[in-house]
Every structure is written in C-alpha cells, then in structure tokens.
N, C-alpha and C. Protein backbone atom coordinates (compact mmCIF):
# COMPACT_ATOMS: atom_id res chain seq x y z
N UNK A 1 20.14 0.99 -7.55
CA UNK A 1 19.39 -0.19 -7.22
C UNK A 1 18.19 -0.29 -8.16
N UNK A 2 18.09 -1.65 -8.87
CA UNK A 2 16.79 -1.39 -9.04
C UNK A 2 15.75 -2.26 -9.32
N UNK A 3 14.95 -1.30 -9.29
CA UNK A 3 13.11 -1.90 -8.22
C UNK A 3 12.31 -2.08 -9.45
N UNK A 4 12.29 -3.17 -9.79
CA UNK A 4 10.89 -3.93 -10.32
C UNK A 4 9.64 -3.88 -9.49
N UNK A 5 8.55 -3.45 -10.29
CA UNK A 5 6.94 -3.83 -10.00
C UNK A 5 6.28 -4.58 -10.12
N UNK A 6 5.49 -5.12 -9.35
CA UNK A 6 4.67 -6.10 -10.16
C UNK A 6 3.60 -6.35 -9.66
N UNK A 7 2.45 -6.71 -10.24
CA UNK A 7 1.37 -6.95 -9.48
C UNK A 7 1.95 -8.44 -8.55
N UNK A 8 0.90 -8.69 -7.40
CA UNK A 8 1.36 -9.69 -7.04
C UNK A 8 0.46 -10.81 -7.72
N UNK A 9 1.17 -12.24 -7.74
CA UNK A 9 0.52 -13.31 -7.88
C UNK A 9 0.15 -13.72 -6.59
N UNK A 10 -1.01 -13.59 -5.73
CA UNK A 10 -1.05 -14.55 -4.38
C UNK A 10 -1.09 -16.33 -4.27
N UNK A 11 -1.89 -16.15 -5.27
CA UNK A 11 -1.90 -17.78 -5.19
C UNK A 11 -0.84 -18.63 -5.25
N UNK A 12 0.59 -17.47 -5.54
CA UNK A 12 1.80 -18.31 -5.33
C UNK A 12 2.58 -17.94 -4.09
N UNK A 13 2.49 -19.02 -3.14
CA UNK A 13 2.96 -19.21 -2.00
C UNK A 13 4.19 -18.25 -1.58
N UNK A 14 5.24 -17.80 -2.00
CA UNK A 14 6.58 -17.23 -1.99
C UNK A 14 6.09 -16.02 -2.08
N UNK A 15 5.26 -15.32 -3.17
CA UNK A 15 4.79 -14.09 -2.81
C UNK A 15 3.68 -13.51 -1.80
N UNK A 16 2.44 -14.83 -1.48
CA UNK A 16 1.86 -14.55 -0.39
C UNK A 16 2.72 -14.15 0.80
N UNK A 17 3.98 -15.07 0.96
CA UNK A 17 4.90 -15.26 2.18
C UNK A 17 5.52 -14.02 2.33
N UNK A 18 5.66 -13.59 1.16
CA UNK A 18 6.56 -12.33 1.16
C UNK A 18 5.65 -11.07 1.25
N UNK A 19 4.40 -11.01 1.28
CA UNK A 19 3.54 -10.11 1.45
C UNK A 19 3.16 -9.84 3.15
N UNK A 20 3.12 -10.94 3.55
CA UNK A 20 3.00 -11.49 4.88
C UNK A 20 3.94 -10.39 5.93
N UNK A 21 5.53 -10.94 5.61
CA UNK A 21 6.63 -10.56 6.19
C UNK A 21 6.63 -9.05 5.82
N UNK A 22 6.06 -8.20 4.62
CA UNK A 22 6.75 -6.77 4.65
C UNK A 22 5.12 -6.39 5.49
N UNK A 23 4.00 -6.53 5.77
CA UNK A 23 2.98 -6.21 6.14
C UNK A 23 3.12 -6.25 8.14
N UNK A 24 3.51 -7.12 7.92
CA UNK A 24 3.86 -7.76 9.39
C UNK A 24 4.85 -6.50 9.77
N UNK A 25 6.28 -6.65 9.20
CA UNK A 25 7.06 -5.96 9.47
C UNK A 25 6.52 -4.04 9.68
N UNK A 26 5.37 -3.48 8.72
CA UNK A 26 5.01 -2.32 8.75
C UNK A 26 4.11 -2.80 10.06
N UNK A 27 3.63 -3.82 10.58
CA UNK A 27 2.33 -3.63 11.52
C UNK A 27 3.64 -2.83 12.79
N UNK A 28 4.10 -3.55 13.04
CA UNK A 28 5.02 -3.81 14.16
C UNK A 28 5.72 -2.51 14.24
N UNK A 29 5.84 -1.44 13.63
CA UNK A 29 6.46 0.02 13.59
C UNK A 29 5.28 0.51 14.57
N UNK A 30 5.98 1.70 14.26
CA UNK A 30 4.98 3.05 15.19
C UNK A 30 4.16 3.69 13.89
N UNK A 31 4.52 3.23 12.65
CA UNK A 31 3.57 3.53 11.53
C UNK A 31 2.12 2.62 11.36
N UNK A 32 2.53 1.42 11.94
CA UNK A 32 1.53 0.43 11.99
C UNK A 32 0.55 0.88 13.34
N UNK A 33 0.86 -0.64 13.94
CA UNK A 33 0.19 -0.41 15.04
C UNK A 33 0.81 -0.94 16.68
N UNK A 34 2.27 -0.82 16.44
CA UNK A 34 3.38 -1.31 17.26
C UNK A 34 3.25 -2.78 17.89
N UNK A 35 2.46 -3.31 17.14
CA UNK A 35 2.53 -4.81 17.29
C UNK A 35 2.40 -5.90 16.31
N UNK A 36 2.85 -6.91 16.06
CA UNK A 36 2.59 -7.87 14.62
C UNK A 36 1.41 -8.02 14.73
N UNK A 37 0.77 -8.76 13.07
CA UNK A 37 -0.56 -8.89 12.91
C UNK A 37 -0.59 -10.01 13.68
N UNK A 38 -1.90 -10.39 13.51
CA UNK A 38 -2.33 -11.33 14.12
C UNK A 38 -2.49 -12.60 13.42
N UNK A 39 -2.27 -14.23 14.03
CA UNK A 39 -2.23 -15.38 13.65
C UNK A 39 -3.23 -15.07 12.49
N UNK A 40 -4.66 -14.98 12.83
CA UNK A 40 -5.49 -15.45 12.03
C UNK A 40 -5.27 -14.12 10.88
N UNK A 41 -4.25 -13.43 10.82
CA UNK A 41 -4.13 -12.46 9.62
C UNK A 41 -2.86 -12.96 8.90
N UNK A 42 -2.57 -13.41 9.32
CA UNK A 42 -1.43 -14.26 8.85
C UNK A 42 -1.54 -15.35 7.85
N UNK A 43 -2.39 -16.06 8.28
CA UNK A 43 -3.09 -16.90 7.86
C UNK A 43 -4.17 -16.82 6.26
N UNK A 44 -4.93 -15.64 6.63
CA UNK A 44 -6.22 -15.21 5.79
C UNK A 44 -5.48 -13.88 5.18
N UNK A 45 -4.69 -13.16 5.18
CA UNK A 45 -4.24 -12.26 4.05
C UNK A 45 -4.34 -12.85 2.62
N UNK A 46 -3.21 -13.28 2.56
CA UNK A 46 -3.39 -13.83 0.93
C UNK A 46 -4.69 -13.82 0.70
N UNK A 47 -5.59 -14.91 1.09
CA UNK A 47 -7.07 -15.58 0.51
C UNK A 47 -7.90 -14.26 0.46
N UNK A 48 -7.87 -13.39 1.39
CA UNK A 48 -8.61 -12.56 1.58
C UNK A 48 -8.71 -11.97 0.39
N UNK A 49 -7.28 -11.50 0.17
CA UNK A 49 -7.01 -10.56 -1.03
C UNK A 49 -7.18 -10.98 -2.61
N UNK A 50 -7.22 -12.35 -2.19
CA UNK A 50 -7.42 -12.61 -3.91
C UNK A 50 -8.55 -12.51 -4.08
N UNK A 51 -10.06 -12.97 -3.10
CA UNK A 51 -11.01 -12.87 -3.05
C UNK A 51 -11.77 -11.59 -2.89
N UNK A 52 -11.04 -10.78 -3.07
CA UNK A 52 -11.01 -9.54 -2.70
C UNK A 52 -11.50 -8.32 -4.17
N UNK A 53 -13.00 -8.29 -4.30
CA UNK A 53 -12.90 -8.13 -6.14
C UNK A 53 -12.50 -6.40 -6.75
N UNK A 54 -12.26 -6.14 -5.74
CA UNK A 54 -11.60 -4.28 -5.79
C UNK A 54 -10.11 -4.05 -5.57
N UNK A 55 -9.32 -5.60 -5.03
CA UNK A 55 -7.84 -5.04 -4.25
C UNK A 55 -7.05 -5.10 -5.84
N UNK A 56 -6.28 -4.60 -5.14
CA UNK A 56 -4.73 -4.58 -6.35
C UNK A 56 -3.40 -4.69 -5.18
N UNK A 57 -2.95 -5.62 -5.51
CA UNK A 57 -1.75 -5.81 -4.63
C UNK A 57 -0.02 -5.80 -5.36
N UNK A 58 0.08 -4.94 -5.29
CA UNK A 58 1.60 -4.24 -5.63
C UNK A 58 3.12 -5.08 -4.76
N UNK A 59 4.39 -5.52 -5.43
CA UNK A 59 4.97 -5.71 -4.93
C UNK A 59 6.06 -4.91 -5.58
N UNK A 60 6.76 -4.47 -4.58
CA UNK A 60 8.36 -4.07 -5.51
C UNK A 60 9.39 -5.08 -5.00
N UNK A 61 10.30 -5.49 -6.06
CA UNK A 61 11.29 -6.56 -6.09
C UNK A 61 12.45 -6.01 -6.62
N UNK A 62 13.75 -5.90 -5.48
CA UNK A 62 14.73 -5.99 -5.58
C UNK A 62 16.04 -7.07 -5.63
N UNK A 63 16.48 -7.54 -6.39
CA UNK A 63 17.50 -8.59 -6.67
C UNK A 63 16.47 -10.05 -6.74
N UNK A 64 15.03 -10.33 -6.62
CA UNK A 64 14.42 -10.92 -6.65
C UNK A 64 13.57 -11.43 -5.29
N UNK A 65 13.94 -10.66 -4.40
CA UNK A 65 13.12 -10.34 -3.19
C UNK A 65 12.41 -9.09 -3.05
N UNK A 66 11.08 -9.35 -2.52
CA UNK A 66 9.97 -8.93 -2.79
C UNK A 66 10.24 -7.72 -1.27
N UNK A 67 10.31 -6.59 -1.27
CA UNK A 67 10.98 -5.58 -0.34
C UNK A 67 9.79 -4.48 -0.05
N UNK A 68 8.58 -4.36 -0.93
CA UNK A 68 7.75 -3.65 -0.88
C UNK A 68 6.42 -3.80 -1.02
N UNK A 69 5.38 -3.32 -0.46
CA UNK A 69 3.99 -3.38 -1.13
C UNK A 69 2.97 -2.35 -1.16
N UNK A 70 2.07 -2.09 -2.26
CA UNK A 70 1.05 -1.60 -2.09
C UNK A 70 0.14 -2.37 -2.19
N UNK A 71 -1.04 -2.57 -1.28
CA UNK A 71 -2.07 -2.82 -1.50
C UNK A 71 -3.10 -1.49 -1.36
N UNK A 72 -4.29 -1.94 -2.87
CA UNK A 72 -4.92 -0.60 -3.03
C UNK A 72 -6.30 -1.64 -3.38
N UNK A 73 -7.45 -0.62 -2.81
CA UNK A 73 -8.40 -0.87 -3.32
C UNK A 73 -9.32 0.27 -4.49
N UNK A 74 -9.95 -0.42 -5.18
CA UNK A 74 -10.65 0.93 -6.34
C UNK A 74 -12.13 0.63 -5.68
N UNK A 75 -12.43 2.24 -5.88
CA UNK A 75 -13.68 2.63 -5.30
C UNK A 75 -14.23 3.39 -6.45
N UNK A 76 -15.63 4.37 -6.06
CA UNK A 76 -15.85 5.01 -7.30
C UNK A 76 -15.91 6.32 -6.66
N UNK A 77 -16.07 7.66 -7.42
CA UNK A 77 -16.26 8.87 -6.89
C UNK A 77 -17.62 9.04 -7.22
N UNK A 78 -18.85 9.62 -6.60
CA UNK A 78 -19.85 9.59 -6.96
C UNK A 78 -19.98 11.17 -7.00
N UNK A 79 -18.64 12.37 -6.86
CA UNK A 79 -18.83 13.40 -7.16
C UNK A 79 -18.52 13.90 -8.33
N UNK A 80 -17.51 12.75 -9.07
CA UNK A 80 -16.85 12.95 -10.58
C UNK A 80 -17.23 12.24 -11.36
N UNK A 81 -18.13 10.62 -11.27
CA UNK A 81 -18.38 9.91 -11.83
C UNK A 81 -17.00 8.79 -12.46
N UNK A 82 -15.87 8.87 -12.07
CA UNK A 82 -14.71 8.06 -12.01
C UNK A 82 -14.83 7.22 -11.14
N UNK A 83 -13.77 6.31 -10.97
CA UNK A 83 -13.13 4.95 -10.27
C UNK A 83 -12.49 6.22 -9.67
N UNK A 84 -11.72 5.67 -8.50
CA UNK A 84 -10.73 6.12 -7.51
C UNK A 84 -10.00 5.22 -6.97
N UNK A 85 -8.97 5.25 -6.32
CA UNK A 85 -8.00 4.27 -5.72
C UNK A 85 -7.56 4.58 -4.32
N UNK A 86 -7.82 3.71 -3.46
CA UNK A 86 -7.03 4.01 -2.38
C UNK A 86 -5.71 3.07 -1.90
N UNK A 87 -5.09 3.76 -1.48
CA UNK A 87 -3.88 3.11 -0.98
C UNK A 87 -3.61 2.28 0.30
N UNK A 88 -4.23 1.21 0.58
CA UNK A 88 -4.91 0.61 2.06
C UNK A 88 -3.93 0.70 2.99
N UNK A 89 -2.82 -0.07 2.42
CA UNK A 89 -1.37 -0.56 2.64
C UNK A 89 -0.26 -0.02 1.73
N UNK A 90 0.82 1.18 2.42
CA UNK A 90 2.46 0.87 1.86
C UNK A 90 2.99 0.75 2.21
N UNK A 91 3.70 -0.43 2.47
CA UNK A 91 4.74 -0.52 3.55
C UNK A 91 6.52 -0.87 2.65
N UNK A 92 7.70 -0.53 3.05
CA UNK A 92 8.60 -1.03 2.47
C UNK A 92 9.49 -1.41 3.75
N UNK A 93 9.71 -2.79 3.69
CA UNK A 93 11.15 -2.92 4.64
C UNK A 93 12.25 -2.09 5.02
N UNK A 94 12.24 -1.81 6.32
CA UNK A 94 12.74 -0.96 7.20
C UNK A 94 14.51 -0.38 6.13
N UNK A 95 15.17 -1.71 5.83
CA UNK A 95 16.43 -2.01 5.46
C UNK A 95 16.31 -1.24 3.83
N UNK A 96 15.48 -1.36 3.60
CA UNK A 96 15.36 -1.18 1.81
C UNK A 96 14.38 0.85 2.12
N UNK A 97 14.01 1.36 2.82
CA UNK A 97 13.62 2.38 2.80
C UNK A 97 14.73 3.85 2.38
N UNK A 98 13.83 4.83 1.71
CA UNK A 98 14.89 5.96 1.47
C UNK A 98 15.93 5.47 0.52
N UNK A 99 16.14 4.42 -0.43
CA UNK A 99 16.16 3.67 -1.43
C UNK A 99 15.48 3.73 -3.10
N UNK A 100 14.50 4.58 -3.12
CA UNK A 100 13.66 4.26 -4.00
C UNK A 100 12.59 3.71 -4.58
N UNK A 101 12.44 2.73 -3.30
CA UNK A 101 11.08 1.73 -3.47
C UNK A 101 10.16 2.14 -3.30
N UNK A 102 9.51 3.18 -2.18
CA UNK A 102 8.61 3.53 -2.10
C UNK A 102 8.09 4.62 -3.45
N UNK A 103 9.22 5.23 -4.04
CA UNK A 103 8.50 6.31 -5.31
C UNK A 103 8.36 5.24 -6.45
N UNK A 104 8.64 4.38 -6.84
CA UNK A 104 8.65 3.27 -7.29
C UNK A 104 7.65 2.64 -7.29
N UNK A 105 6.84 2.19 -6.40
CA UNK A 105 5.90 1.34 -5.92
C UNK A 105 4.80 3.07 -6.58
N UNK A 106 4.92 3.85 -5.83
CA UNK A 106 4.02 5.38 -6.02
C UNK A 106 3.64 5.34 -7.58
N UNK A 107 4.88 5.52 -8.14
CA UNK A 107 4.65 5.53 -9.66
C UNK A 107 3.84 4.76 -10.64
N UNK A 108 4.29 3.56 -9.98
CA UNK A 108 3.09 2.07 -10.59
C UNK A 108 1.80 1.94 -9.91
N UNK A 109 1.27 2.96 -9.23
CA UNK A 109 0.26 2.95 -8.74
C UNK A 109 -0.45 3.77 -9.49
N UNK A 110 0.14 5.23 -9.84
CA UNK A 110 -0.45 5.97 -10.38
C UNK A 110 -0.28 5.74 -11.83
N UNK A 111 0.11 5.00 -12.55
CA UNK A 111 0.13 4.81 -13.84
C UNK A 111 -1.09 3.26 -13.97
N UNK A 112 -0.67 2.72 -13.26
CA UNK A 112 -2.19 1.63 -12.98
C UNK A 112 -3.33 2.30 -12.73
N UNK A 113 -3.80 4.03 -12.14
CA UNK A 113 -5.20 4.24 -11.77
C UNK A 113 -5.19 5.65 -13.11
N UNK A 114 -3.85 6.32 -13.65
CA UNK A 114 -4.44 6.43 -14.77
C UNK A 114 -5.08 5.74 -16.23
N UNK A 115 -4.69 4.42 -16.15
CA UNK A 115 -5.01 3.27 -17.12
C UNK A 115 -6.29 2.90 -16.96
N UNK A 116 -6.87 2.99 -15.43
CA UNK A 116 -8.05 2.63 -15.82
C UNK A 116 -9.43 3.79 -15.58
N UNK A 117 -8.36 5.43 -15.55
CA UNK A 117 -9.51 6.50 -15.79
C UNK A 117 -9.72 7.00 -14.15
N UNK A 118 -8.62 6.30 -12.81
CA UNK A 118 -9.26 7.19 -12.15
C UNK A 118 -8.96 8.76 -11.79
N UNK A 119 -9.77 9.20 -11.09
CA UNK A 119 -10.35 10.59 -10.81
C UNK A 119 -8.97 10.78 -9.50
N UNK A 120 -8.59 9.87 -8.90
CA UNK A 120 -7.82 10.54 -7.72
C UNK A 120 -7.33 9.27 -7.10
N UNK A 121 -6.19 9.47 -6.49
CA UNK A 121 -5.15 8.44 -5.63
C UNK A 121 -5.47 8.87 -4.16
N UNK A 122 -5.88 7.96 -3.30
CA UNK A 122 -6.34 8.63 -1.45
C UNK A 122 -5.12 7.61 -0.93
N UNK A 123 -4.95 7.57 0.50
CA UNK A 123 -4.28 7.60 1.34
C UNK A 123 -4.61 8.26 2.99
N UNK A 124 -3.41 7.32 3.71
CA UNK A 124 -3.86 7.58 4.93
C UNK A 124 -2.16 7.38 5.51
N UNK A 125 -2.17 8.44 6.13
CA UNK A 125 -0.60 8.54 6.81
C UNK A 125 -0.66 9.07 8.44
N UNK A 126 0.09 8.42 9.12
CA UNK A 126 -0.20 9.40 10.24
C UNK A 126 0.70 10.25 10.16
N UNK A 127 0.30 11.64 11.12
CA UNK A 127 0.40 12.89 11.07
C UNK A 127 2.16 12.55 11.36
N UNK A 128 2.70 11.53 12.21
CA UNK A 128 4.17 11.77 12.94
C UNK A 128 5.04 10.86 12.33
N UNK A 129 4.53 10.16 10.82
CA UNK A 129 5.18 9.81 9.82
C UNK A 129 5.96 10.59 8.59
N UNK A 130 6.91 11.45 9.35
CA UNK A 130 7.64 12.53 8.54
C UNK A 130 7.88 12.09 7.10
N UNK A 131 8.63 11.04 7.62
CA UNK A 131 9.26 10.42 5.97
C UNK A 131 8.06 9.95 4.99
N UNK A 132 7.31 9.96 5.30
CA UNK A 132 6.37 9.53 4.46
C UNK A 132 5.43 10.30 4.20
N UNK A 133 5.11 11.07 5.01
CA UNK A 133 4.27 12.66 4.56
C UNK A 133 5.21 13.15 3.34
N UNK A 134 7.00 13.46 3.87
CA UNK A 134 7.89 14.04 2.88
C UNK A 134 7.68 13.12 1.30
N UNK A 135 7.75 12.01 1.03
CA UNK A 135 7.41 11.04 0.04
C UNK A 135 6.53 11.95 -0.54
N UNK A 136 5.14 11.42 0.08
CA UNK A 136 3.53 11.46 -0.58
C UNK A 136 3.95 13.20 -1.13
N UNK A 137 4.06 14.37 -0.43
CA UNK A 137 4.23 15.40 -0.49
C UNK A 137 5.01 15.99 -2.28
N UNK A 138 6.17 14.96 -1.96
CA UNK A 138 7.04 14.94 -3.22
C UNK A 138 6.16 14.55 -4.57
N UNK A 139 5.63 14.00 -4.12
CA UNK A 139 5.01 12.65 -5.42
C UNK A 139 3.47 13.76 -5.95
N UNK A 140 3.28 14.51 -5.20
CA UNK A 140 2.14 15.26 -5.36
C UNK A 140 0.46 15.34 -4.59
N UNK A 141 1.01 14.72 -3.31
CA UNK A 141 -0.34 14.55 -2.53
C UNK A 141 -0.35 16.11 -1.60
N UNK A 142 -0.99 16.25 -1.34
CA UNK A 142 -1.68 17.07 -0.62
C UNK A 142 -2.87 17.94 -0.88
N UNK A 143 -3.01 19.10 -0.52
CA UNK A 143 -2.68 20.16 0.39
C UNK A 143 -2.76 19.51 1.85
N UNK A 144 -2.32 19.78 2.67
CA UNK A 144 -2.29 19.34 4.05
C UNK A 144 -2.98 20.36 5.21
N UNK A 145 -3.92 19.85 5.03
CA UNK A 145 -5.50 20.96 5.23
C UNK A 145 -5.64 20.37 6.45
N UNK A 146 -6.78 21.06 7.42
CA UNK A 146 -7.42 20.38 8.23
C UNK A 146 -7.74 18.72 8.43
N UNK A 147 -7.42 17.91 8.95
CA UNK A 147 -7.26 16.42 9.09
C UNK A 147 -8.84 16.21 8.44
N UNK A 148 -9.18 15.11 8.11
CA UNK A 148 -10.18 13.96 7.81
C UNK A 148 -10.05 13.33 8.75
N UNK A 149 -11.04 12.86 9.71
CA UNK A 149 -11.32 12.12 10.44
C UNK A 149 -11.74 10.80 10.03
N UNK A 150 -10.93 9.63 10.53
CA UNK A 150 -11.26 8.25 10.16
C UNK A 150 -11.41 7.58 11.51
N UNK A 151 -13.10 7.43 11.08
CA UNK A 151 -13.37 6.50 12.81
C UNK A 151 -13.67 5.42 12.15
N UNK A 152 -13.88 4.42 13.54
CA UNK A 152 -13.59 2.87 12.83
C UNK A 152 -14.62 2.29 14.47
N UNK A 153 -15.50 1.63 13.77
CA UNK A 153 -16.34 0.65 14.26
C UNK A 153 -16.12 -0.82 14.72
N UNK A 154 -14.98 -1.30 15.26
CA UNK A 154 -14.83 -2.75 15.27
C UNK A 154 -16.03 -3.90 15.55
N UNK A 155 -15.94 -5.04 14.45
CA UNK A 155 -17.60 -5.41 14.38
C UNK A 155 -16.58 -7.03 14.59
C-alpha cells in the first residue's frame, strides 16, 4: 500500500473535512476520549489550525483519501536552546491501522523537525494503548520511565 504525506492544505474544504472525520473518529475510541468531538470543534478545527502560528498538520493519503493525521505543534527547549515538536494529535482510521500509516506519518514528522534543527519529538500516549506504545517504541521513543504527569485546567 502506499502512503503519501503531506502537509495539509486547510483552507481547502475536502482536506479540512477529512481532518475532521479521522480526528473525530480517534476522539470516539478508548484512545480518545470515548466520545465524538464536539459541534463547536467541528466547526473551528480547521480555522483554528490555520491560525494556529506553531501547528503543522500532517495528512497521510492512501489511493487519494486522506486516512491519517498528525497534528504537531513546535515549541522551544529552553534546556538545549532548539525548537522541539510535539505530537498533539495521531490518529489513523481504525480500517487503515497496522498498515503502515502510522510509521509513515512518524517518519515525515521526524524528517520535518530534523529540517528545521529540532532537539526532540514529545508525545502523549496512554499507558493501555499497546499498539501504539509498540509503534512509538519501534520508531525510537522512549525509555518508559516513571509517567509525566499531565494535568489540565479547563478554562
């Protein structure tokens, strides 16, 4: 099979739409948050993201449907003096997973944050996401140390 990259264009409707549906589709897992996003995210994704002056939004495209995404934002390290990248969003359609897309999508991520000098690729997986710990693991993430705690303030 094979998986084209590409950054996304949002401002074109078919790929917003299609960003929509694989995002939606990851909310709604037990990787997400076992329920679809919400109207008004539905709505304000795209805009958000173009307006967005740190995101990078990744699609992988198979046969000309858009089956995958990363969205990443770049940050800086203020312990190395580099850019850094995080990985906000990866989600790949349920049907197209264990396929290739996701090391695929991995690869063009990390060849996009060595291009522009960064220091390190972050991420966030939950702990009972086997297949995707196994992925990241493969691809070269870890050590799988004591957790990082990510608390979250809803404002």
């Amino acid at each position: 099979m094979d998986v084209i990259v590409e950054r996304a264009n949002l401002s074109d409707p078919e790929q917003a739409d299609a960003l929509v549906e694989i995002i939606d589709s990851y909310a709604r897992g037990p990787g997400g948050q076992n329920a679809p996003i919400t109207a008004h995210a539905r709505r304000e994704l795209a805009r958000g993201l173009i307006d967005h002056p740190s995101a990078m939004v990744l699609l992988a495209v198979v046969e000309g449907r858009a089956v995958g995404t990363a969205v990443c934002v770049f940050s800086f390290s203020t312990f190395v003096g580099k850019p850094t990248v995080n990985i906000h969003d990866f989600a790949v359609l349920p049907e197209f997973q264990s396929r290739g897309v996701g090391r695929a999508l991995l690869a063009d991520v990390e060849k996009r944050a060595r291009e522009r000098d960064c220091c390190r690729i972050t991420l966030e997986v939950h702990d009972t996401n086997v297949g995707a710990k196994r992925l990241y693991a493969d691809f070269g993430f870890g050590p799988w140390d004591s957790p990082t705690l990510f608390v979250t303030k809803p404002l």
